[in-house]
N, C-alpha and C. Protein backbone atom coordinates (compact mmCIF):
# COMPACT_ATOMS: atom_id res chain seq x y z
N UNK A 1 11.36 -14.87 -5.34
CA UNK A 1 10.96 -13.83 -6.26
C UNK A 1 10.91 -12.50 -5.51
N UNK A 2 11.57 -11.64 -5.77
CA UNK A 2 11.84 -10.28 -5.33
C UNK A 2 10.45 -9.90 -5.23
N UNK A 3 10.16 -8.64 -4.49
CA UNK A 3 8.91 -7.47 -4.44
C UNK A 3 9.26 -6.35 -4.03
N UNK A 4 8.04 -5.59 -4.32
CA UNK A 4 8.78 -4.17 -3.73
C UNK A 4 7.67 -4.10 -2.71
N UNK A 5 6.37 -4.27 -2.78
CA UNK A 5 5.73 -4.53 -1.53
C UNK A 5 5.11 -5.85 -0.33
N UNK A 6 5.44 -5.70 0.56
CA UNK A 6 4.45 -6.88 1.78
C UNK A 6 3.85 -6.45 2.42
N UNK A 7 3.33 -7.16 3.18
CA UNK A 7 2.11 -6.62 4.15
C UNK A 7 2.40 -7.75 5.29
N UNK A 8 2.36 -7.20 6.71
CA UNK A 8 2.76 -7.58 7.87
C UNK A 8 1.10 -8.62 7.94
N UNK A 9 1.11 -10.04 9.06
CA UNK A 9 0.11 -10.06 8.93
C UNK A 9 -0.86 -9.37 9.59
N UNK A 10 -0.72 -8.42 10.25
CA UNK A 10 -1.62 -7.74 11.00
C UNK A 10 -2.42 -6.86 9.86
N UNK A 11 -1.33 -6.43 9.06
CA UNK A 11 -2.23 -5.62 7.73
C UNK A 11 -3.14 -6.59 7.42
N UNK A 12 -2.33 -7.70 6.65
CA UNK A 12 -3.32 -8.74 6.24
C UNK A 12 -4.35 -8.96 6.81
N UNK A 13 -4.34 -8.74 7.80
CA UNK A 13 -5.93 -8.50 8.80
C UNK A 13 -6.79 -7.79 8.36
N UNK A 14 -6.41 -7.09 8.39
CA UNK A 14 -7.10 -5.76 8.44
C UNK A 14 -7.87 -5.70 6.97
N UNK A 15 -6.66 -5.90 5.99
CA UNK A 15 -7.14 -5.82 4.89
C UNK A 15 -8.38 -6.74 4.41
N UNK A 16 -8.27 -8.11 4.94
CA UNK A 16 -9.04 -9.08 5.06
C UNK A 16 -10.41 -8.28 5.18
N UNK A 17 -10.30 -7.56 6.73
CA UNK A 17 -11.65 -6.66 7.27
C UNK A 17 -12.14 -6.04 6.23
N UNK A 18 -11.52 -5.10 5.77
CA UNK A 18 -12.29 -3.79 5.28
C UNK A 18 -12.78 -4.80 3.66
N UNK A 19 -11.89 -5.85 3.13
CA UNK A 19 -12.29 -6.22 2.03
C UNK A 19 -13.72 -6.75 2.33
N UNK A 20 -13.96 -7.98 3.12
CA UNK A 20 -15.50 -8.15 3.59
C UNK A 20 -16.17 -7.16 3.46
N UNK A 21 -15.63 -6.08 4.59
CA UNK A 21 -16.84 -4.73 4.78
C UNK A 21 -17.02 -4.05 3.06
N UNK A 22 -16.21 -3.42 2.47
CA UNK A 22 -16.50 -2.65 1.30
C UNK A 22 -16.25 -2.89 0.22
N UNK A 23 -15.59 -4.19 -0.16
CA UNK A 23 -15.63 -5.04 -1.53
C UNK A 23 -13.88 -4.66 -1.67
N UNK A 24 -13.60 -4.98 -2.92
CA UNK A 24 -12.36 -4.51 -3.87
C UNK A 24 -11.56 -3.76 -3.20
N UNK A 25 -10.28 -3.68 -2.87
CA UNK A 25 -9.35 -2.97 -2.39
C UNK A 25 -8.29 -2.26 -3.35
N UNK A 26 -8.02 -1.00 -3.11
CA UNK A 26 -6.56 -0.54 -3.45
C UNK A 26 -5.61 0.39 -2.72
N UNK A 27 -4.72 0.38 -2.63
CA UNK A 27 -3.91 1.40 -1.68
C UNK A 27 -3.16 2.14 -2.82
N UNK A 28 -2.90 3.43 -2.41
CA UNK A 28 -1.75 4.34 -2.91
C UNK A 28 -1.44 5.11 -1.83
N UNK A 29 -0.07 4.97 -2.55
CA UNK A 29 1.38 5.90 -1.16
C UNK A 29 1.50 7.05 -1.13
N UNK A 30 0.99 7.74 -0.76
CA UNK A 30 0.20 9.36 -0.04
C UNK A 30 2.00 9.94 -0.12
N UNK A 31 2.31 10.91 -0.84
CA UNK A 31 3.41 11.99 -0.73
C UNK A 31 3.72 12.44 0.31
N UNK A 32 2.62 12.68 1.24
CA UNK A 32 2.74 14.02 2.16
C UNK A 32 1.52 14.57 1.91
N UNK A 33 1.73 16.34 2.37
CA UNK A 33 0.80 17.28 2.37
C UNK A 33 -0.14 16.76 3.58
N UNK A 34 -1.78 16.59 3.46
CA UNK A 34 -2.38 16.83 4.39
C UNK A 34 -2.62 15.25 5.01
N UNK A 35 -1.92 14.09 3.95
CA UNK A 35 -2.35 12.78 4.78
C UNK A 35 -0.88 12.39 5.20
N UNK A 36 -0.48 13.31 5.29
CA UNK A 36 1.32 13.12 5.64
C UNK A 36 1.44 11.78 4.74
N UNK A 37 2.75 10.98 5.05
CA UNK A 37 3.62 9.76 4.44
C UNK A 37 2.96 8.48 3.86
N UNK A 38 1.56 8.60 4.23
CA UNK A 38 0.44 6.99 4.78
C UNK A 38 0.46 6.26 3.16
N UNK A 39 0.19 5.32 3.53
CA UNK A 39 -0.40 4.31 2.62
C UNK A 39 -1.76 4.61 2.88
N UNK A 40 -2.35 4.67 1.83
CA UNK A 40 -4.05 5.16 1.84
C UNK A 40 -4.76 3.79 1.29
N UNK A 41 -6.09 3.70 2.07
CA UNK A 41 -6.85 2.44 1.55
C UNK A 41 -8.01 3.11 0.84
N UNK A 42 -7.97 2.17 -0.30
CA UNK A 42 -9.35 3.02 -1.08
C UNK A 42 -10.00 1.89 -1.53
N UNK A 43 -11.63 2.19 -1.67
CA UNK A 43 -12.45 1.28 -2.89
C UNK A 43 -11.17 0.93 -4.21
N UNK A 44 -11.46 -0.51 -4.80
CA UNK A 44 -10.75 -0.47 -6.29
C UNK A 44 -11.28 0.35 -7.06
N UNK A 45 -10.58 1.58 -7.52
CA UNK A 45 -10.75 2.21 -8.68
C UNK A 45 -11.44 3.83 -7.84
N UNK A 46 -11.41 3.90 -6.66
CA UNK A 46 -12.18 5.24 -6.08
C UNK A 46 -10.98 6.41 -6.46
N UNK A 47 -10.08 5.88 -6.25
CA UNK A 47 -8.33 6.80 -6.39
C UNK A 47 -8.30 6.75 -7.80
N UNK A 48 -7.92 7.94 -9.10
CA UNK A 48 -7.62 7.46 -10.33
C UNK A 48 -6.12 7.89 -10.11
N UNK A 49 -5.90 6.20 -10.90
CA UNK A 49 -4.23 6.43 -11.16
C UNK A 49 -4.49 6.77 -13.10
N UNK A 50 -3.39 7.11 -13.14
CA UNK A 50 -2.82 7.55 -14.37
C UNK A 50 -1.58 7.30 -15.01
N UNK A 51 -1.29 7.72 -16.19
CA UNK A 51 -0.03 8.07 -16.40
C UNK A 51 1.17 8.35 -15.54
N UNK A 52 0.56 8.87 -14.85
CA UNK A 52 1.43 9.93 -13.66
C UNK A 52 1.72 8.84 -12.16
N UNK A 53 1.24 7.70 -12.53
CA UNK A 53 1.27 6.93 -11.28
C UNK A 53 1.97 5.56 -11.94
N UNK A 54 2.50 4.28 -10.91
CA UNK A 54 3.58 3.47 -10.97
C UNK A 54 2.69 2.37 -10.32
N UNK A 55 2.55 1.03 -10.94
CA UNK A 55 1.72 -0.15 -9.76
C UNK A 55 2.71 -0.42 -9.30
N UNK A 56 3.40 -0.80 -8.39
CA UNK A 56 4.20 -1.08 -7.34
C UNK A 56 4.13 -2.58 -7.28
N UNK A 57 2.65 -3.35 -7.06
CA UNK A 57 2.60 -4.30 -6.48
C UNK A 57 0.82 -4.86 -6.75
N UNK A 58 0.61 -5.67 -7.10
CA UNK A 58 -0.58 -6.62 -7.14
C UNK A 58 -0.49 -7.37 -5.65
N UNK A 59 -1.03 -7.10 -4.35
CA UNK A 59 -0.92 -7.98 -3.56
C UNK A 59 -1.76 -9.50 -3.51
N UNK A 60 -1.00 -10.25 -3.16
CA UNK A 60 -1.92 -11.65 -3.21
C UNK A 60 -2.03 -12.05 -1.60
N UNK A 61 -3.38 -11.59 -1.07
CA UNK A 61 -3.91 -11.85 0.63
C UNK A 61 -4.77 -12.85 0.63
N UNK A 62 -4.11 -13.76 1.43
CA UNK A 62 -5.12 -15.28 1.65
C UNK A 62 -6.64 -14.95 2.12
N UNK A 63 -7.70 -15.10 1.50
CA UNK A 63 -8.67 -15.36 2.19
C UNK A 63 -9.32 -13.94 1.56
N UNK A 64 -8.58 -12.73 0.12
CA UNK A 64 -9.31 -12.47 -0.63
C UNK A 64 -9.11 -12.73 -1.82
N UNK A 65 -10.55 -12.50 -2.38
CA UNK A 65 -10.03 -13.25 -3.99
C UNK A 65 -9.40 -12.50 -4.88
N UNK A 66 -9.49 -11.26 -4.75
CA UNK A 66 -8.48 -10.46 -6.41
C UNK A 66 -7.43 -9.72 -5.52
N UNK A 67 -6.75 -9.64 -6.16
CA UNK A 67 -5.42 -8.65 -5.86
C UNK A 67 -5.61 -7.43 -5.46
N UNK A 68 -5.03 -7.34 -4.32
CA UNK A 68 -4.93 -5.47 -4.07
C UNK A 68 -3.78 -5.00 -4.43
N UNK A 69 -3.96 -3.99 -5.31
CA UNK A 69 -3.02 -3.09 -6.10
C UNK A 69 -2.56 -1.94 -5.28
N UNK A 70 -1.25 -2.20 -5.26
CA UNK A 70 -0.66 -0.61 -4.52
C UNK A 70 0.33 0.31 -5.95
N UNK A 71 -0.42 1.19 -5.67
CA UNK A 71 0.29 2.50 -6.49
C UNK A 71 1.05 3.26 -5.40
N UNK A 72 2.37 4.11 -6.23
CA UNK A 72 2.71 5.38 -5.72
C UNK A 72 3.10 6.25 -7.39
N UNK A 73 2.95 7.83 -6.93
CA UNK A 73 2.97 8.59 -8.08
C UNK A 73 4.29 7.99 -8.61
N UNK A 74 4.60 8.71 -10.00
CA UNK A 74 6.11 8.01 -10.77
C UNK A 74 7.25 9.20 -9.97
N UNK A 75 6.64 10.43 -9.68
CA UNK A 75 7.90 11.36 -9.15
C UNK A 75 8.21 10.98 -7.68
N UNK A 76 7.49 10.65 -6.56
CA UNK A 76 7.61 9.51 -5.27
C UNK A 76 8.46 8.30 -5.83
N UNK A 77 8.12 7.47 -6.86
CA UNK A 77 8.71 6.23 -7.47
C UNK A 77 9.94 6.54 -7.59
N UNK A 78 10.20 7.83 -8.33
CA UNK A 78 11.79 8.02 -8.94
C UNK A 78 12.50 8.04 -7.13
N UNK A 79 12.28 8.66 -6.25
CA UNK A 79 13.19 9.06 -5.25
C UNK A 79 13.15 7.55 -4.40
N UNK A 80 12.02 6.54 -4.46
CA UNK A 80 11.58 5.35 -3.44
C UNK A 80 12.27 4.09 -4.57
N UNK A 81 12.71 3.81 -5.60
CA UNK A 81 12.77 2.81 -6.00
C UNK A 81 13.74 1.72 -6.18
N UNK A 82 14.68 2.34 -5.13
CA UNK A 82 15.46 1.40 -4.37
C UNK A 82 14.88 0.66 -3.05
N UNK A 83 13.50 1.26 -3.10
CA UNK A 83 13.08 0.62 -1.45
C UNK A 83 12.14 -0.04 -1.31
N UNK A 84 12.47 -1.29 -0.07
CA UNK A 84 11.20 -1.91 -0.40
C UNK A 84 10.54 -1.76 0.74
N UNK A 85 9.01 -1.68 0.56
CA UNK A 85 7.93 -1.19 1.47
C UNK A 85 7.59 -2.56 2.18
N UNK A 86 6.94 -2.26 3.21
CA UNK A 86 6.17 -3.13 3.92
C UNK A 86 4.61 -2.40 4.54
N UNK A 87 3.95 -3.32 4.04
CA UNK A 87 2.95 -2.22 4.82
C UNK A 87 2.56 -3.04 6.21
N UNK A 88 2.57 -2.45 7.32
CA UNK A 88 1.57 -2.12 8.73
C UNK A 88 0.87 -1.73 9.11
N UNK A 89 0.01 -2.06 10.15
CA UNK A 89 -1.05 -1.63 10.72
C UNK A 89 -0.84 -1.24 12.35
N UNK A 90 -1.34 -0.04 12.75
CA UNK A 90 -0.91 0.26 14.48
C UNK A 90 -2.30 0.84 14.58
N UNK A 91 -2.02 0.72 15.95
CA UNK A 91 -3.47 1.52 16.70
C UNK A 91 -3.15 3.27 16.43
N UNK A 92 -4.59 3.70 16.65
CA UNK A 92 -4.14 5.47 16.22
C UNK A 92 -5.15 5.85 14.98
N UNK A 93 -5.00 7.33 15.15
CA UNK A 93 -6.14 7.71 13.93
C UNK A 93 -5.04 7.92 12.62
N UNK A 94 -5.74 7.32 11.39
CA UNK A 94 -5.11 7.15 10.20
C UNK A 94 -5.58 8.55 9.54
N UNK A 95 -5.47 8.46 8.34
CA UNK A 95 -5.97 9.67 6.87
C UNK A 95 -7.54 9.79 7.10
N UNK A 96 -7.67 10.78 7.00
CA UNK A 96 -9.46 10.34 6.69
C UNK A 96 -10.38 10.11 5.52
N UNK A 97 -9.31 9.64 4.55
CA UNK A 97 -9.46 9.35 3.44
C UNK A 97 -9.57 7.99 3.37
N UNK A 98 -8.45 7.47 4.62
CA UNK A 98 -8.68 5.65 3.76
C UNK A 98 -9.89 5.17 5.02
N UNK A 99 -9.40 3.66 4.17
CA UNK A 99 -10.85 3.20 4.57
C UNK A 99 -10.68 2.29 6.14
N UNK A 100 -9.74 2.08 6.76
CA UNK A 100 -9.47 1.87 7.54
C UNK A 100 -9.37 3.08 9.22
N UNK A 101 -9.88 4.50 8.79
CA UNK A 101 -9.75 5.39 10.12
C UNK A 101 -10.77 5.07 10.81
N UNK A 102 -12.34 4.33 10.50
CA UNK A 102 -13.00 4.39 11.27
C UNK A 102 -12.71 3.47 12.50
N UNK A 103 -11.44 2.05 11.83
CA UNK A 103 -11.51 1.17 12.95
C UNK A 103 -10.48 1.65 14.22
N UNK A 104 -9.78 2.81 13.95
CA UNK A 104 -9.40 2.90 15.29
C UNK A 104 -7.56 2.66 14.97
N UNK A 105 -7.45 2.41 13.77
CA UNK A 105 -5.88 2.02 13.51
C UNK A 105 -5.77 2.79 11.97
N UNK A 106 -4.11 2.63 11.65
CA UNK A 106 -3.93 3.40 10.79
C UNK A 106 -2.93 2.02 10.14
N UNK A 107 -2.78 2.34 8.66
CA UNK A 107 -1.78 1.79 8.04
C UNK A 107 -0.39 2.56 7.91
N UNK A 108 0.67 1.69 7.84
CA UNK A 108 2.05 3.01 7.60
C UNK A 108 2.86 1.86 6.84
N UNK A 109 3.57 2.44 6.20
CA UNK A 109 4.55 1.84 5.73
C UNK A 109 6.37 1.43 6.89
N UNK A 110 6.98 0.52 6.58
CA UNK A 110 8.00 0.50 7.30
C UNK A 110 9.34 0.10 5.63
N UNK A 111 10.39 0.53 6.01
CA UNK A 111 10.67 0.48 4.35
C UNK A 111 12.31 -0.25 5.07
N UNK A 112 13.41 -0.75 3.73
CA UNK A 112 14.53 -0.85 3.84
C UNK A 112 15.06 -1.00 2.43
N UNK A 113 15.89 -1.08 2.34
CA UNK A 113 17.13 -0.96 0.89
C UNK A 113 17.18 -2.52 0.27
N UNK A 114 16.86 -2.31 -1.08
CA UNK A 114 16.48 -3.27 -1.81
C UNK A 114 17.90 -3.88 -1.93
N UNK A 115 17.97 -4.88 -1.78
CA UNK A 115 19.38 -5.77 -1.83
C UNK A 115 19.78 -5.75 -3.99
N UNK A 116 21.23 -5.21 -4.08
CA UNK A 116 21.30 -5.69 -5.39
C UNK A 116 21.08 -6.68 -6.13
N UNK A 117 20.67 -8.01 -5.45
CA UNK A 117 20.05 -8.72 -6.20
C UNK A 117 18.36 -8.46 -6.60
N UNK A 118 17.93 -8.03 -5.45
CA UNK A 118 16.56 -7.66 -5.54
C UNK A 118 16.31 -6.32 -6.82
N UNK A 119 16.94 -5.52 -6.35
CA UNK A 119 17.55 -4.72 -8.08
C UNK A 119 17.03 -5.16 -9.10
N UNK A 120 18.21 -5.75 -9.27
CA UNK A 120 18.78 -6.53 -10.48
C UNK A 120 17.25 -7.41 -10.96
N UNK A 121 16.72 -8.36 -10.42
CA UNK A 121 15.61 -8.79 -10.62
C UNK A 121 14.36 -8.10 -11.05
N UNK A 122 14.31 -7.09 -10.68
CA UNK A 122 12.89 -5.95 -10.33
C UNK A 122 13.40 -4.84 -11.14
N UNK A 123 14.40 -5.20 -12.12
CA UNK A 123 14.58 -4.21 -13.10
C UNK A 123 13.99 -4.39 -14.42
């Protein structure tokens, strides 16, 4: 079954972490401007998506119980939606928005070109 997002397991780590520490998870894919390119970690529901935003992905991480939802806006979507994301985790200071800068690492995305079958499926 095709996706447009994964998570390395080191994310999965991580994500694991911060879900213990602060409950409910969601990420959205930061444009630019002042959190540059990042995948941002937020409380579920602290970020409002809208109209104006695209779910990408319901993630399913062993060892939490509800899905973490990744958004990116629909005008990011239009230029990214041949691509499929992966999310990572590295050492380094992240956004200071998500919820992951205090530990000392940041999330990033690593991306590649959705195979035409993957397309075709995810259309």
């Amino acid at each position: 079954m095709a996706t447009r997002v994964d998570v390395t397991p080191a994310a999965a780590d991580m994500m694991r972490q911060l879900r213990e520490q602060h409950g409910p998870l969601m990420f959205h894919q930061s444009g630019g401007c002042c959190d540059g390119s990042s995948p941002m970690c937020y409380l579920e529901g602290e970020f409002r998506t809208g109209q104006s935003d695209v779910l990408l992905e319901s993630l399913r991480i062993d060892g939490v119980a509800e899905p973490i939802t990744f958004w990116m806006s629909s005008s990011q979507f239009e230029l990214w939606k041949h691509t499929h994301l992966t999310v990572d985790v590295v050492p380094g200071r992240g956004a200071g928005f998500s919820l992951e800068a205090p530990e000392g690492v940041r999330f990033l995305i690593r991306s590649r070109l959705l195979t035409p079958a993957e397309l075709a499926e995810l259309s």
